[in-house]
Protein backbone atom coordinates (compact mmCIF):
# COMPACT_ATOMS: atom_id res chain seq x y z
CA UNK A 1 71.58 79.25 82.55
CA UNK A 2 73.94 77.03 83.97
CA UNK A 3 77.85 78.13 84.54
CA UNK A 4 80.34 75.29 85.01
CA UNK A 5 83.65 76.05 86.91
CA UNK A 6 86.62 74.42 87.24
CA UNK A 7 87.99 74.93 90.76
CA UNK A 8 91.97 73.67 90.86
CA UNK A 9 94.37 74.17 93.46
CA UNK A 10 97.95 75.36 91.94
CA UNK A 11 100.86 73.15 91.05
CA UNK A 12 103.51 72.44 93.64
CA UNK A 13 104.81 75.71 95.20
CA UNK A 14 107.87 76.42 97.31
CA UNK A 15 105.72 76.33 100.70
CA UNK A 16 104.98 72.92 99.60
CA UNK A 17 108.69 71.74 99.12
CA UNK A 18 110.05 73.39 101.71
CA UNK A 19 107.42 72.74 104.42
CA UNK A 20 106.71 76.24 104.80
CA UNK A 21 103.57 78.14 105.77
CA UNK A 22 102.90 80.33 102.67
CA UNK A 23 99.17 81.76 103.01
CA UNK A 24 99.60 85.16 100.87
CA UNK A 25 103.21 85.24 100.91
CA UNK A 26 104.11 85.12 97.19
CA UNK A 27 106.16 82.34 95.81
CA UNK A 28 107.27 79.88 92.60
CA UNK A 29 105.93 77.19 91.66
CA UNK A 30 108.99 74.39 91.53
CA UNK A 31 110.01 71.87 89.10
CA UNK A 32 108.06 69.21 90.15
CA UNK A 33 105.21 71.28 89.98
CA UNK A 34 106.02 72.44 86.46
CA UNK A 35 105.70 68.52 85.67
CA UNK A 36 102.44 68.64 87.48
CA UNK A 37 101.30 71.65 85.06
CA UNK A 38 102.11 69.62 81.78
CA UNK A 39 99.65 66.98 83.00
CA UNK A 40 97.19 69.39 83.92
CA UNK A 41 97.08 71.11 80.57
CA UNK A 42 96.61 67.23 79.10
CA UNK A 43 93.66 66.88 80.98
CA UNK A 44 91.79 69.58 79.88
CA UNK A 45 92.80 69.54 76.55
CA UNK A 46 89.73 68.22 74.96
CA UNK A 47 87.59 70.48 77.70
CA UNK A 48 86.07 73.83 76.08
CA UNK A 49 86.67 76.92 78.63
CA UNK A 50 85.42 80.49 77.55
CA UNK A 51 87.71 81.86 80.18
CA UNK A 52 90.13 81.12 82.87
CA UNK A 53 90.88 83.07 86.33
CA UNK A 54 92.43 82.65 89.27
CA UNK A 55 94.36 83.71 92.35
CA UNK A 56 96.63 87.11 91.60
CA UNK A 57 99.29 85.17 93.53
CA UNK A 58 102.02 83.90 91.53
CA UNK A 59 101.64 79.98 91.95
CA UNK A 60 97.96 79.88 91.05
CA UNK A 61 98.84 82.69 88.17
CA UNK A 62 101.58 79.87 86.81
CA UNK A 63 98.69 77.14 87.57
CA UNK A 64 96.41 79.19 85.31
CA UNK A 65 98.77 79.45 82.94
CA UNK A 66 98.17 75.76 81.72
CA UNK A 67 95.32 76.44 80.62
CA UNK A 68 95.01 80.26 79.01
CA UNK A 69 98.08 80.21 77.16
CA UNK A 70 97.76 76.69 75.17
CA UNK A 71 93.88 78.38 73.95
CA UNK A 72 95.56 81.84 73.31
CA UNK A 73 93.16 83.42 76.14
CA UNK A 74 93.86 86.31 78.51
CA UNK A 75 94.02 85.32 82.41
CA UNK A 76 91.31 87.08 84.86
CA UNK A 77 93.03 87.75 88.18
CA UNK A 78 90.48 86.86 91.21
CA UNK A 79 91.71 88.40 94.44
CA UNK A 80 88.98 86.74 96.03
CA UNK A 81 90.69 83.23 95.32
CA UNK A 82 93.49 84.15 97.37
CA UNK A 83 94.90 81.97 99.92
CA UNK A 84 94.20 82.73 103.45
CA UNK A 85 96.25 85.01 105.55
CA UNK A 86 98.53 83.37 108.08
CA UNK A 87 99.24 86.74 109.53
CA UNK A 88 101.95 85.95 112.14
CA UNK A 89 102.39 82.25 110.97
CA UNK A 90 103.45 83.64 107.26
CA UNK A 91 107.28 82.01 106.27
CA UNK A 92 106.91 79.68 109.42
CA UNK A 93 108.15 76.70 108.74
CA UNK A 94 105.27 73.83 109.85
CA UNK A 95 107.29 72.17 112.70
CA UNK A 96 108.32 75.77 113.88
CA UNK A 97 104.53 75.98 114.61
CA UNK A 98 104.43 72.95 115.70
CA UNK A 99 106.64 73.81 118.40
CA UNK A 100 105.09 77.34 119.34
CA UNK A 101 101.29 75.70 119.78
CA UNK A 102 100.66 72.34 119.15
CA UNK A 103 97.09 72.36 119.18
CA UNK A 104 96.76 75.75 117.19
CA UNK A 105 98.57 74.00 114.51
CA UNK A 106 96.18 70.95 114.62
CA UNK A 107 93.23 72.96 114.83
CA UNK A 108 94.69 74.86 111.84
CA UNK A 109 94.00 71.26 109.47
CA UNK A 110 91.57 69.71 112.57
CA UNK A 111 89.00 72.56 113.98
CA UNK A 112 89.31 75.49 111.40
CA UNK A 113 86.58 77.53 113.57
CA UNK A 114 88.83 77.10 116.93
CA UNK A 115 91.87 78.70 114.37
CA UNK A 116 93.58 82.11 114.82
CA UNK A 117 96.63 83.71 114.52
CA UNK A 118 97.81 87.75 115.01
CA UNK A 119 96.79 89.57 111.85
CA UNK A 120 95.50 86.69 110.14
CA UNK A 121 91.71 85.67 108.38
CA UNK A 122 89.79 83.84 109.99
CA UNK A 123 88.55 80.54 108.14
CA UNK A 124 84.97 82.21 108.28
CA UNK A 125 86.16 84.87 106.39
CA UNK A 126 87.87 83.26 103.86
CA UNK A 127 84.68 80.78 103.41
CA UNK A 128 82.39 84.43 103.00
CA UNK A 129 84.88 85.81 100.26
CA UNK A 130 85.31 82.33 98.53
CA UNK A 131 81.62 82.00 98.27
CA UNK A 132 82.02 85.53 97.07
CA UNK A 133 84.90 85.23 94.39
CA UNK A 134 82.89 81.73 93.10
CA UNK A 135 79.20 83.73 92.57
CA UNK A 136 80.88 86.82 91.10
CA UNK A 137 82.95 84.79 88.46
CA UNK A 138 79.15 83.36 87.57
CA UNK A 139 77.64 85.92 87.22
CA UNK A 140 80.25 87.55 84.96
CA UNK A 141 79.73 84.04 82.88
CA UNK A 142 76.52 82.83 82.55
CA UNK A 143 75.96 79.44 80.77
CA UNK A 144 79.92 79.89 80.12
CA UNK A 145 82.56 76.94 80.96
CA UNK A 146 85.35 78.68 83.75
CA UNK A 147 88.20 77.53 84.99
CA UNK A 148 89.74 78.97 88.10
CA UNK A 149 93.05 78.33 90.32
CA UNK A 150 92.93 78.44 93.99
CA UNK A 151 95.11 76.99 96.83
CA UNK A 152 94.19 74.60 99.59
CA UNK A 153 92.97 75.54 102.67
CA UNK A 154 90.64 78.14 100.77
CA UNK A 155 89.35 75.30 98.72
CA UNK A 156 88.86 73.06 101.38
CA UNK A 157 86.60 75.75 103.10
CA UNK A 158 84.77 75.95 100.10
CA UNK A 159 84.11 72.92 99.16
CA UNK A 160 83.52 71.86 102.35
CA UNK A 161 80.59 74.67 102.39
CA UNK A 162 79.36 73.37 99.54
CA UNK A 163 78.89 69.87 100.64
CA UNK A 164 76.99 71.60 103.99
CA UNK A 165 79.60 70.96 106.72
CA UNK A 166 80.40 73.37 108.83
CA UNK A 167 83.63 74.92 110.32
CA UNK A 168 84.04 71.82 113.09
CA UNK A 169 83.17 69.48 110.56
CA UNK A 170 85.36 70.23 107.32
CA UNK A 171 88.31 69.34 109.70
CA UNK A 172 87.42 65.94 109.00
CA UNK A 173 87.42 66.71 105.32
CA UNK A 174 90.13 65.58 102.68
CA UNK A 175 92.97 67.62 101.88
CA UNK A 176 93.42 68.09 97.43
CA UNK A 177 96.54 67.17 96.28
CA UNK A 178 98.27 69.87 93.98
CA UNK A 179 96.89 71.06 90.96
CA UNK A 180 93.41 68.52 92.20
CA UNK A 181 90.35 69.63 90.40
CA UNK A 182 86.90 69.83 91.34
CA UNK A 183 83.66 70.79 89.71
CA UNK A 184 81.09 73.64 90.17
CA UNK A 185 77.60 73.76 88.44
CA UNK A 186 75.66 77.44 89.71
CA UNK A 187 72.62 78.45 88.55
CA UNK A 188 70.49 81.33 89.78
CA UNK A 189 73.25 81.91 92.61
CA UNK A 190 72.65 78.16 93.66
CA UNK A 191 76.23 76.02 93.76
CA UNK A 192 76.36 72.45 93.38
CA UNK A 193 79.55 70.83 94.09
CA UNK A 194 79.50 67.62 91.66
CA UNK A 195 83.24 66.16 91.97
CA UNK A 196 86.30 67.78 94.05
CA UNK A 197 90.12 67.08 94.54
CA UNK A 198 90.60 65.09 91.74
CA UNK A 199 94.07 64.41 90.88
CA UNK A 200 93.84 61.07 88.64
CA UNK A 201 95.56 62.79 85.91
CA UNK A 202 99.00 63.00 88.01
CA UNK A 203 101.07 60.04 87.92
CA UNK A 204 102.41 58.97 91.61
CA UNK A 205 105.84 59.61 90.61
CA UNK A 206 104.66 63.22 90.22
CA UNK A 207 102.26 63.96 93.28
CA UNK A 208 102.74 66.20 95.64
CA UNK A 209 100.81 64.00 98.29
CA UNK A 210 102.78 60.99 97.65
CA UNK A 211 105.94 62.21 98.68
CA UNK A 212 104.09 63.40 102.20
CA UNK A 213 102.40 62.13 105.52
CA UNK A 214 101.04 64.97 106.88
CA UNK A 215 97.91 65.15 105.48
CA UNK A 216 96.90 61.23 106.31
CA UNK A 217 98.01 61.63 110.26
CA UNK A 218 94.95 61.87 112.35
CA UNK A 219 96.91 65.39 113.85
CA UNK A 220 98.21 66.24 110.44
CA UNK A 221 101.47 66.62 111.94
CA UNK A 222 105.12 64.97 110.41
CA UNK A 223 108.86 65.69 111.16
CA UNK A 224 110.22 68.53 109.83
CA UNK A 225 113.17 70.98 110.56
CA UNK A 226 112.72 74.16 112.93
CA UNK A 227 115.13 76.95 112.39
CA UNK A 228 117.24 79.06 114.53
CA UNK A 229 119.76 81.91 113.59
CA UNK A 230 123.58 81.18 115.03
CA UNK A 231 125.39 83.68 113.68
CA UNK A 232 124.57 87.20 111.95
CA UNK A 233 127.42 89.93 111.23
CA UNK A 234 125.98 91.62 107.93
CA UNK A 235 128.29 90.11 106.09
CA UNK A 236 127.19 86.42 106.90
CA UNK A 237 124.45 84.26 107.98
CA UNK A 238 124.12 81.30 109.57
CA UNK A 239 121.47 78.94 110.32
CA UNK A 240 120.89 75.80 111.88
CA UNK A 241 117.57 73.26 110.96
CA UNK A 242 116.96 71.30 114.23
CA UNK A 243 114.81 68.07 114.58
CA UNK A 244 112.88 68.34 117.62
CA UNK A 245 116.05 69.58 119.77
CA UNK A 246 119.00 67.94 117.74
CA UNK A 247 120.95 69.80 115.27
CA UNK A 248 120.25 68.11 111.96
CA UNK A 249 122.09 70.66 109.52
CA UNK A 250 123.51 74.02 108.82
CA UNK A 251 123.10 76.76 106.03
CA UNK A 252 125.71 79.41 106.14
CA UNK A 253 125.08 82.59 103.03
CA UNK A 254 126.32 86.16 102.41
CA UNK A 255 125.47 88.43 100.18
CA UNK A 256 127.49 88.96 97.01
CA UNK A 257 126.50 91.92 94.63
CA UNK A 258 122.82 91.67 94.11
CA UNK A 259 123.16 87.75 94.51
CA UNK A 260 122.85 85.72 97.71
CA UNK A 261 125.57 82.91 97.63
CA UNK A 262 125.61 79.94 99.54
CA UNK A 263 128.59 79.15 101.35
CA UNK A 264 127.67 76.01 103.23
CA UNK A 265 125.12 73.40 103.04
CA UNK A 266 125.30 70.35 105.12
CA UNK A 267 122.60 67.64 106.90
CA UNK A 268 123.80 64.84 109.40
CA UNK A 269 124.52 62.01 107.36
CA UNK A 270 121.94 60.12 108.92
CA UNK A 271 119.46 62.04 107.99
CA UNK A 272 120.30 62.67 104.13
CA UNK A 273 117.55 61.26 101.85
CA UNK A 274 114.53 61.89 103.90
CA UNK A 275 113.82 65.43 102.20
CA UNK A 276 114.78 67.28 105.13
CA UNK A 277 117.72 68.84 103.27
CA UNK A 278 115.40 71.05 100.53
CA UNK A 279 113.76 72.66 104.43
CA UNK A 280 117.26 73.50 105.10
CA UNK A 281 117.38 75.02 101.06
CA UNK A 282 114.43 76.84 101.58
CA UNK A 283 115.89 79.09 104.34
CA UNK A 284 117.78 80.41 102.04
CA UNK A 285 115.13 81.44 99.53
CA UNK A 286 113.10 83.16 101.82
CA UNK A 287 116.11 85.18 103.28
CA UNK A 288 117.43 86.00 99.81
CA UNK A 289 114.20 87.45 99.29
CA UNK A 290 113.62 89.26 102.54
CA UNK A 291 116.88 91.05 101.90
CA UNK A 292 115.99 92.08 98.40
CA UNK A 293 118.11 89.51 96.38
CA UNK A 294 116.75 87.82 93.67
CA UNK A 295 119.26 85.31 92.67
CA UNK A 296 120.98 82.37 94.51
CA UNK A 297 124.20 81.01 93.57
CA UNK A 298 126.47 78.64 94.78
CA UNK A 299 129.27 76.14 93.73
CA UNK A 300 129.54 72.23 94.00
CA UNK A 301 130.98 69.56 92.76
CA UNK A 302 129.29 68.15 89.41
CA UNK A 303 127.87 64.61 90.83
CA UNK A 304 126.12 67.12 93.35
CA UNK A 305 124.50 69.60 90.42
CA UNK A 306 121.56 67.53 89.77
CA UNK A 307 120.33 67.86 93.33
CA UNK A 308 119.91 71.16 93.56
CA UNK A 309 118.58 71.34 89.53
CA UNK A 310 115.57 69.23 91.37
CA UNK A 311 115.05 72.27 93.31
CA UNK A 312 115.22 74.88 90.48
CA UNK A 313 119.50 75.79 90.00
CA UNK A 314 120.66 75.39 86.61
CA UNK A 315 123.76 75.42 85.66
CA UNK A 316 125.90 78.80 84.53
CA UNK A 317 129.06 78.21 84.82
CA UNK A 318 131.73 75.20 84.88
CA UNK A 319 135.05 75.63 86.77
CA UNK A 320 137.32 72.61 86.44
CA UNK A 321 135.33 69.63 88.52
CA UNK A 322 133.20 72.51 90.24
CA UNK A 323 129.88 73.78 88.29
CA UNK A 324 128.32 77.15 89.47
CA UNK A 325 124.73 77.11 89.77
CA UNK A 326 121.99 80.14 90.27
CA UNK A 327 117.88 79.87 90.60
CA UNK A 328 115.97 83.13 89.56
CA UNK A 329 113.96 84.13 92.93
CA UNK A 330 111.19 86.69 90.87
CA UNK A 331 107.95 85.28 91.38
CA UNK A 332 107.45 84.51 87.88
CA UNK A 333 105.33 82.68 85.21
CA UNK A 334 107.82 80.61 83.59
CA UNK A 335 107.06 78.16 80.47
CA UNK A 336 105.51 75.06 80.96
CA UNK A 337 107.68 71.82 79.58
CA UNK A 338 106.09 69.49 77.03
CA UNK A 339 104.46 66.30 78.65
CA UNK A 340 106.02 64.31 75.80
CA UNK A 341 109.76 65.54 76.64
CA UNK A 342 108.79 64.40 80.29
CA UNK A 343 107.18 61.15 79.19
CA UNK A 344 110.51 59.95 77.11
């Protein structure tokens, strides 16, 4: 009997956003990937799925979550669909690695059998236990329709695989957009790969891909912000985002209760607009976690809220021409919005 599965890499996620290397580091899924989810669930709404896995880690849980909870199914967690392990490069941001290795980082996207890091997979690995995770969900679902959530560079190993490429030669393979979908037949443990990374049912206001270069430079390499730590008494932190050498912004928190507030935000004027400011955010998510916080606050003027509700704050407070704003840090499956709220 034949088993069709629906491989699909998860929704937007903070590593995404905030050009971040997030292999099993476990984080959100962000607004704009919440929109992405509401267009996946359209797509397969007419599609019949006996059951639905995925990733244990939270974004491809949330990505799953499209899909179980409009049928009223339960959600099979797949460790084996994990994402690989950066080891060392884990909560790196991209240009950071950049810097450290330049050709390590291209043969991260370029020559995925040249790639290593300390304590990381290799790509050989994670091919072996994505070949694994893919035959075991078959065989638990014979003749059965799946659907399963994944994250990129596993997928792209896979597939890859699948099309009979090797290591050297899936570095010349396409990168899938978020929440892309591609489609398994197996049968008797043989896999045929009949479609992959196919995102036609996000619109280009709402891609991931379109608001990036990296993945169409022949390097894979763009700008992006490196980080350094200018000032850290326990009861503040500073940080400064550079651009190649030049100082392009500064992020000053402290903690406050259980909440991490931020104090200052600033980018060079000059460089406003170009999305380097939500790297400069992200430092402060990832610290606010590594210290055990789990809610960021700050306080801005109101023509400034609705940037940072792009990014996930929402409103809690108002204060004469000043708003106070927090974003919930808990990896957590949150509700997906209605496409036809979006759509209006």
């Amino acid at each position: 009997m034949t088993t069709k599965l629906y491989l699909i890499r998860h929704a937007e996620a903070e590593g995404n956003l905030f050009r971040v290397a997030h292999g099993q580091y476990d984080s959100n899924i962000t607004p704009r990937g919440y929109r992405q989810l509401a267009y996946l669930r359209r797509r397969f709404q007419d599609i019949r799925l006996d059951a639905v896995y995925g990733s244990d880690l939270t974004r491809a849980h949330t990505t799953a979550s499209a899909l179980y909870v409009p049928r009223g199914m339960d959600f099979h967690p797949a460790p084996l669909l994990r994402e690989i392990c950066l080891g060392a490069w884990e909560q790196q941001s991209w240009a950071e690695l950049q810097r450290w290795d330049r050709q390590m980082y291209i043969d991260f996207n370029k020559r995925p059998d040249l790639w290593h890091a300390e304590g990381a997979e290799t790509f050989a690995q994670v091919r072996d236990r994505m070949l694994e995770g893919v035959q075991k969900i078959a065989a638990e679902n014979p003749g059965r329709t799946i659907a399963a959530t994944s994250h990129g560079a596993a997928l792209r190993v896979l597939l890859g695989t699948l099309q009979g490429l090797s290591l050297a030669e899936i570095g010349g393979t396409p990168h899938g957009d978020n929440t892309a979908v591609s489609l398994l037949e197996i049968e008797d443990g043989n896999i045929r790969l009949l479609f992959r990374d196919d995102n036609s049912h996000v619109p280009a206001a709402v891609s991931t891909f379109r608001r990036q270069s990296w993945h169409k430079d022949d390097a894979a390499t763009e700008p992006g912000l490196w980080f350094r730590v200018v000032r850290e008494d326990g009861e503040s932190r500073v940080v400064e985002g550079l651009l190649d050498e030049e100082t392009a912004g500064r992020l000053s928190v402290r903690p406050e209760g259980e909440m991490l507030r931020i104090d200052g935000y600033e980018m060079l004027p000059a460089l406003r607009g170009q999305r380097y400011g939500v790297q400069l955010l992200g430092q402060a998510v990832q610290y606010a976690r590594r210290i055990g916080r789990e809610t960021l606050v700050l306080t801005c003027g109101e023509a400034l809220s609705g940037y940072f509700a792009l990014y996930g704050f929402a409103v809690t407070d108002r204060q004469g021409a000043d708003v106070e704003m927090k974003m919930d840090l808990r990896p957590t499956v949150r509700e997906i919005p209605e496409l036809a709220a979006l759509e209006s």
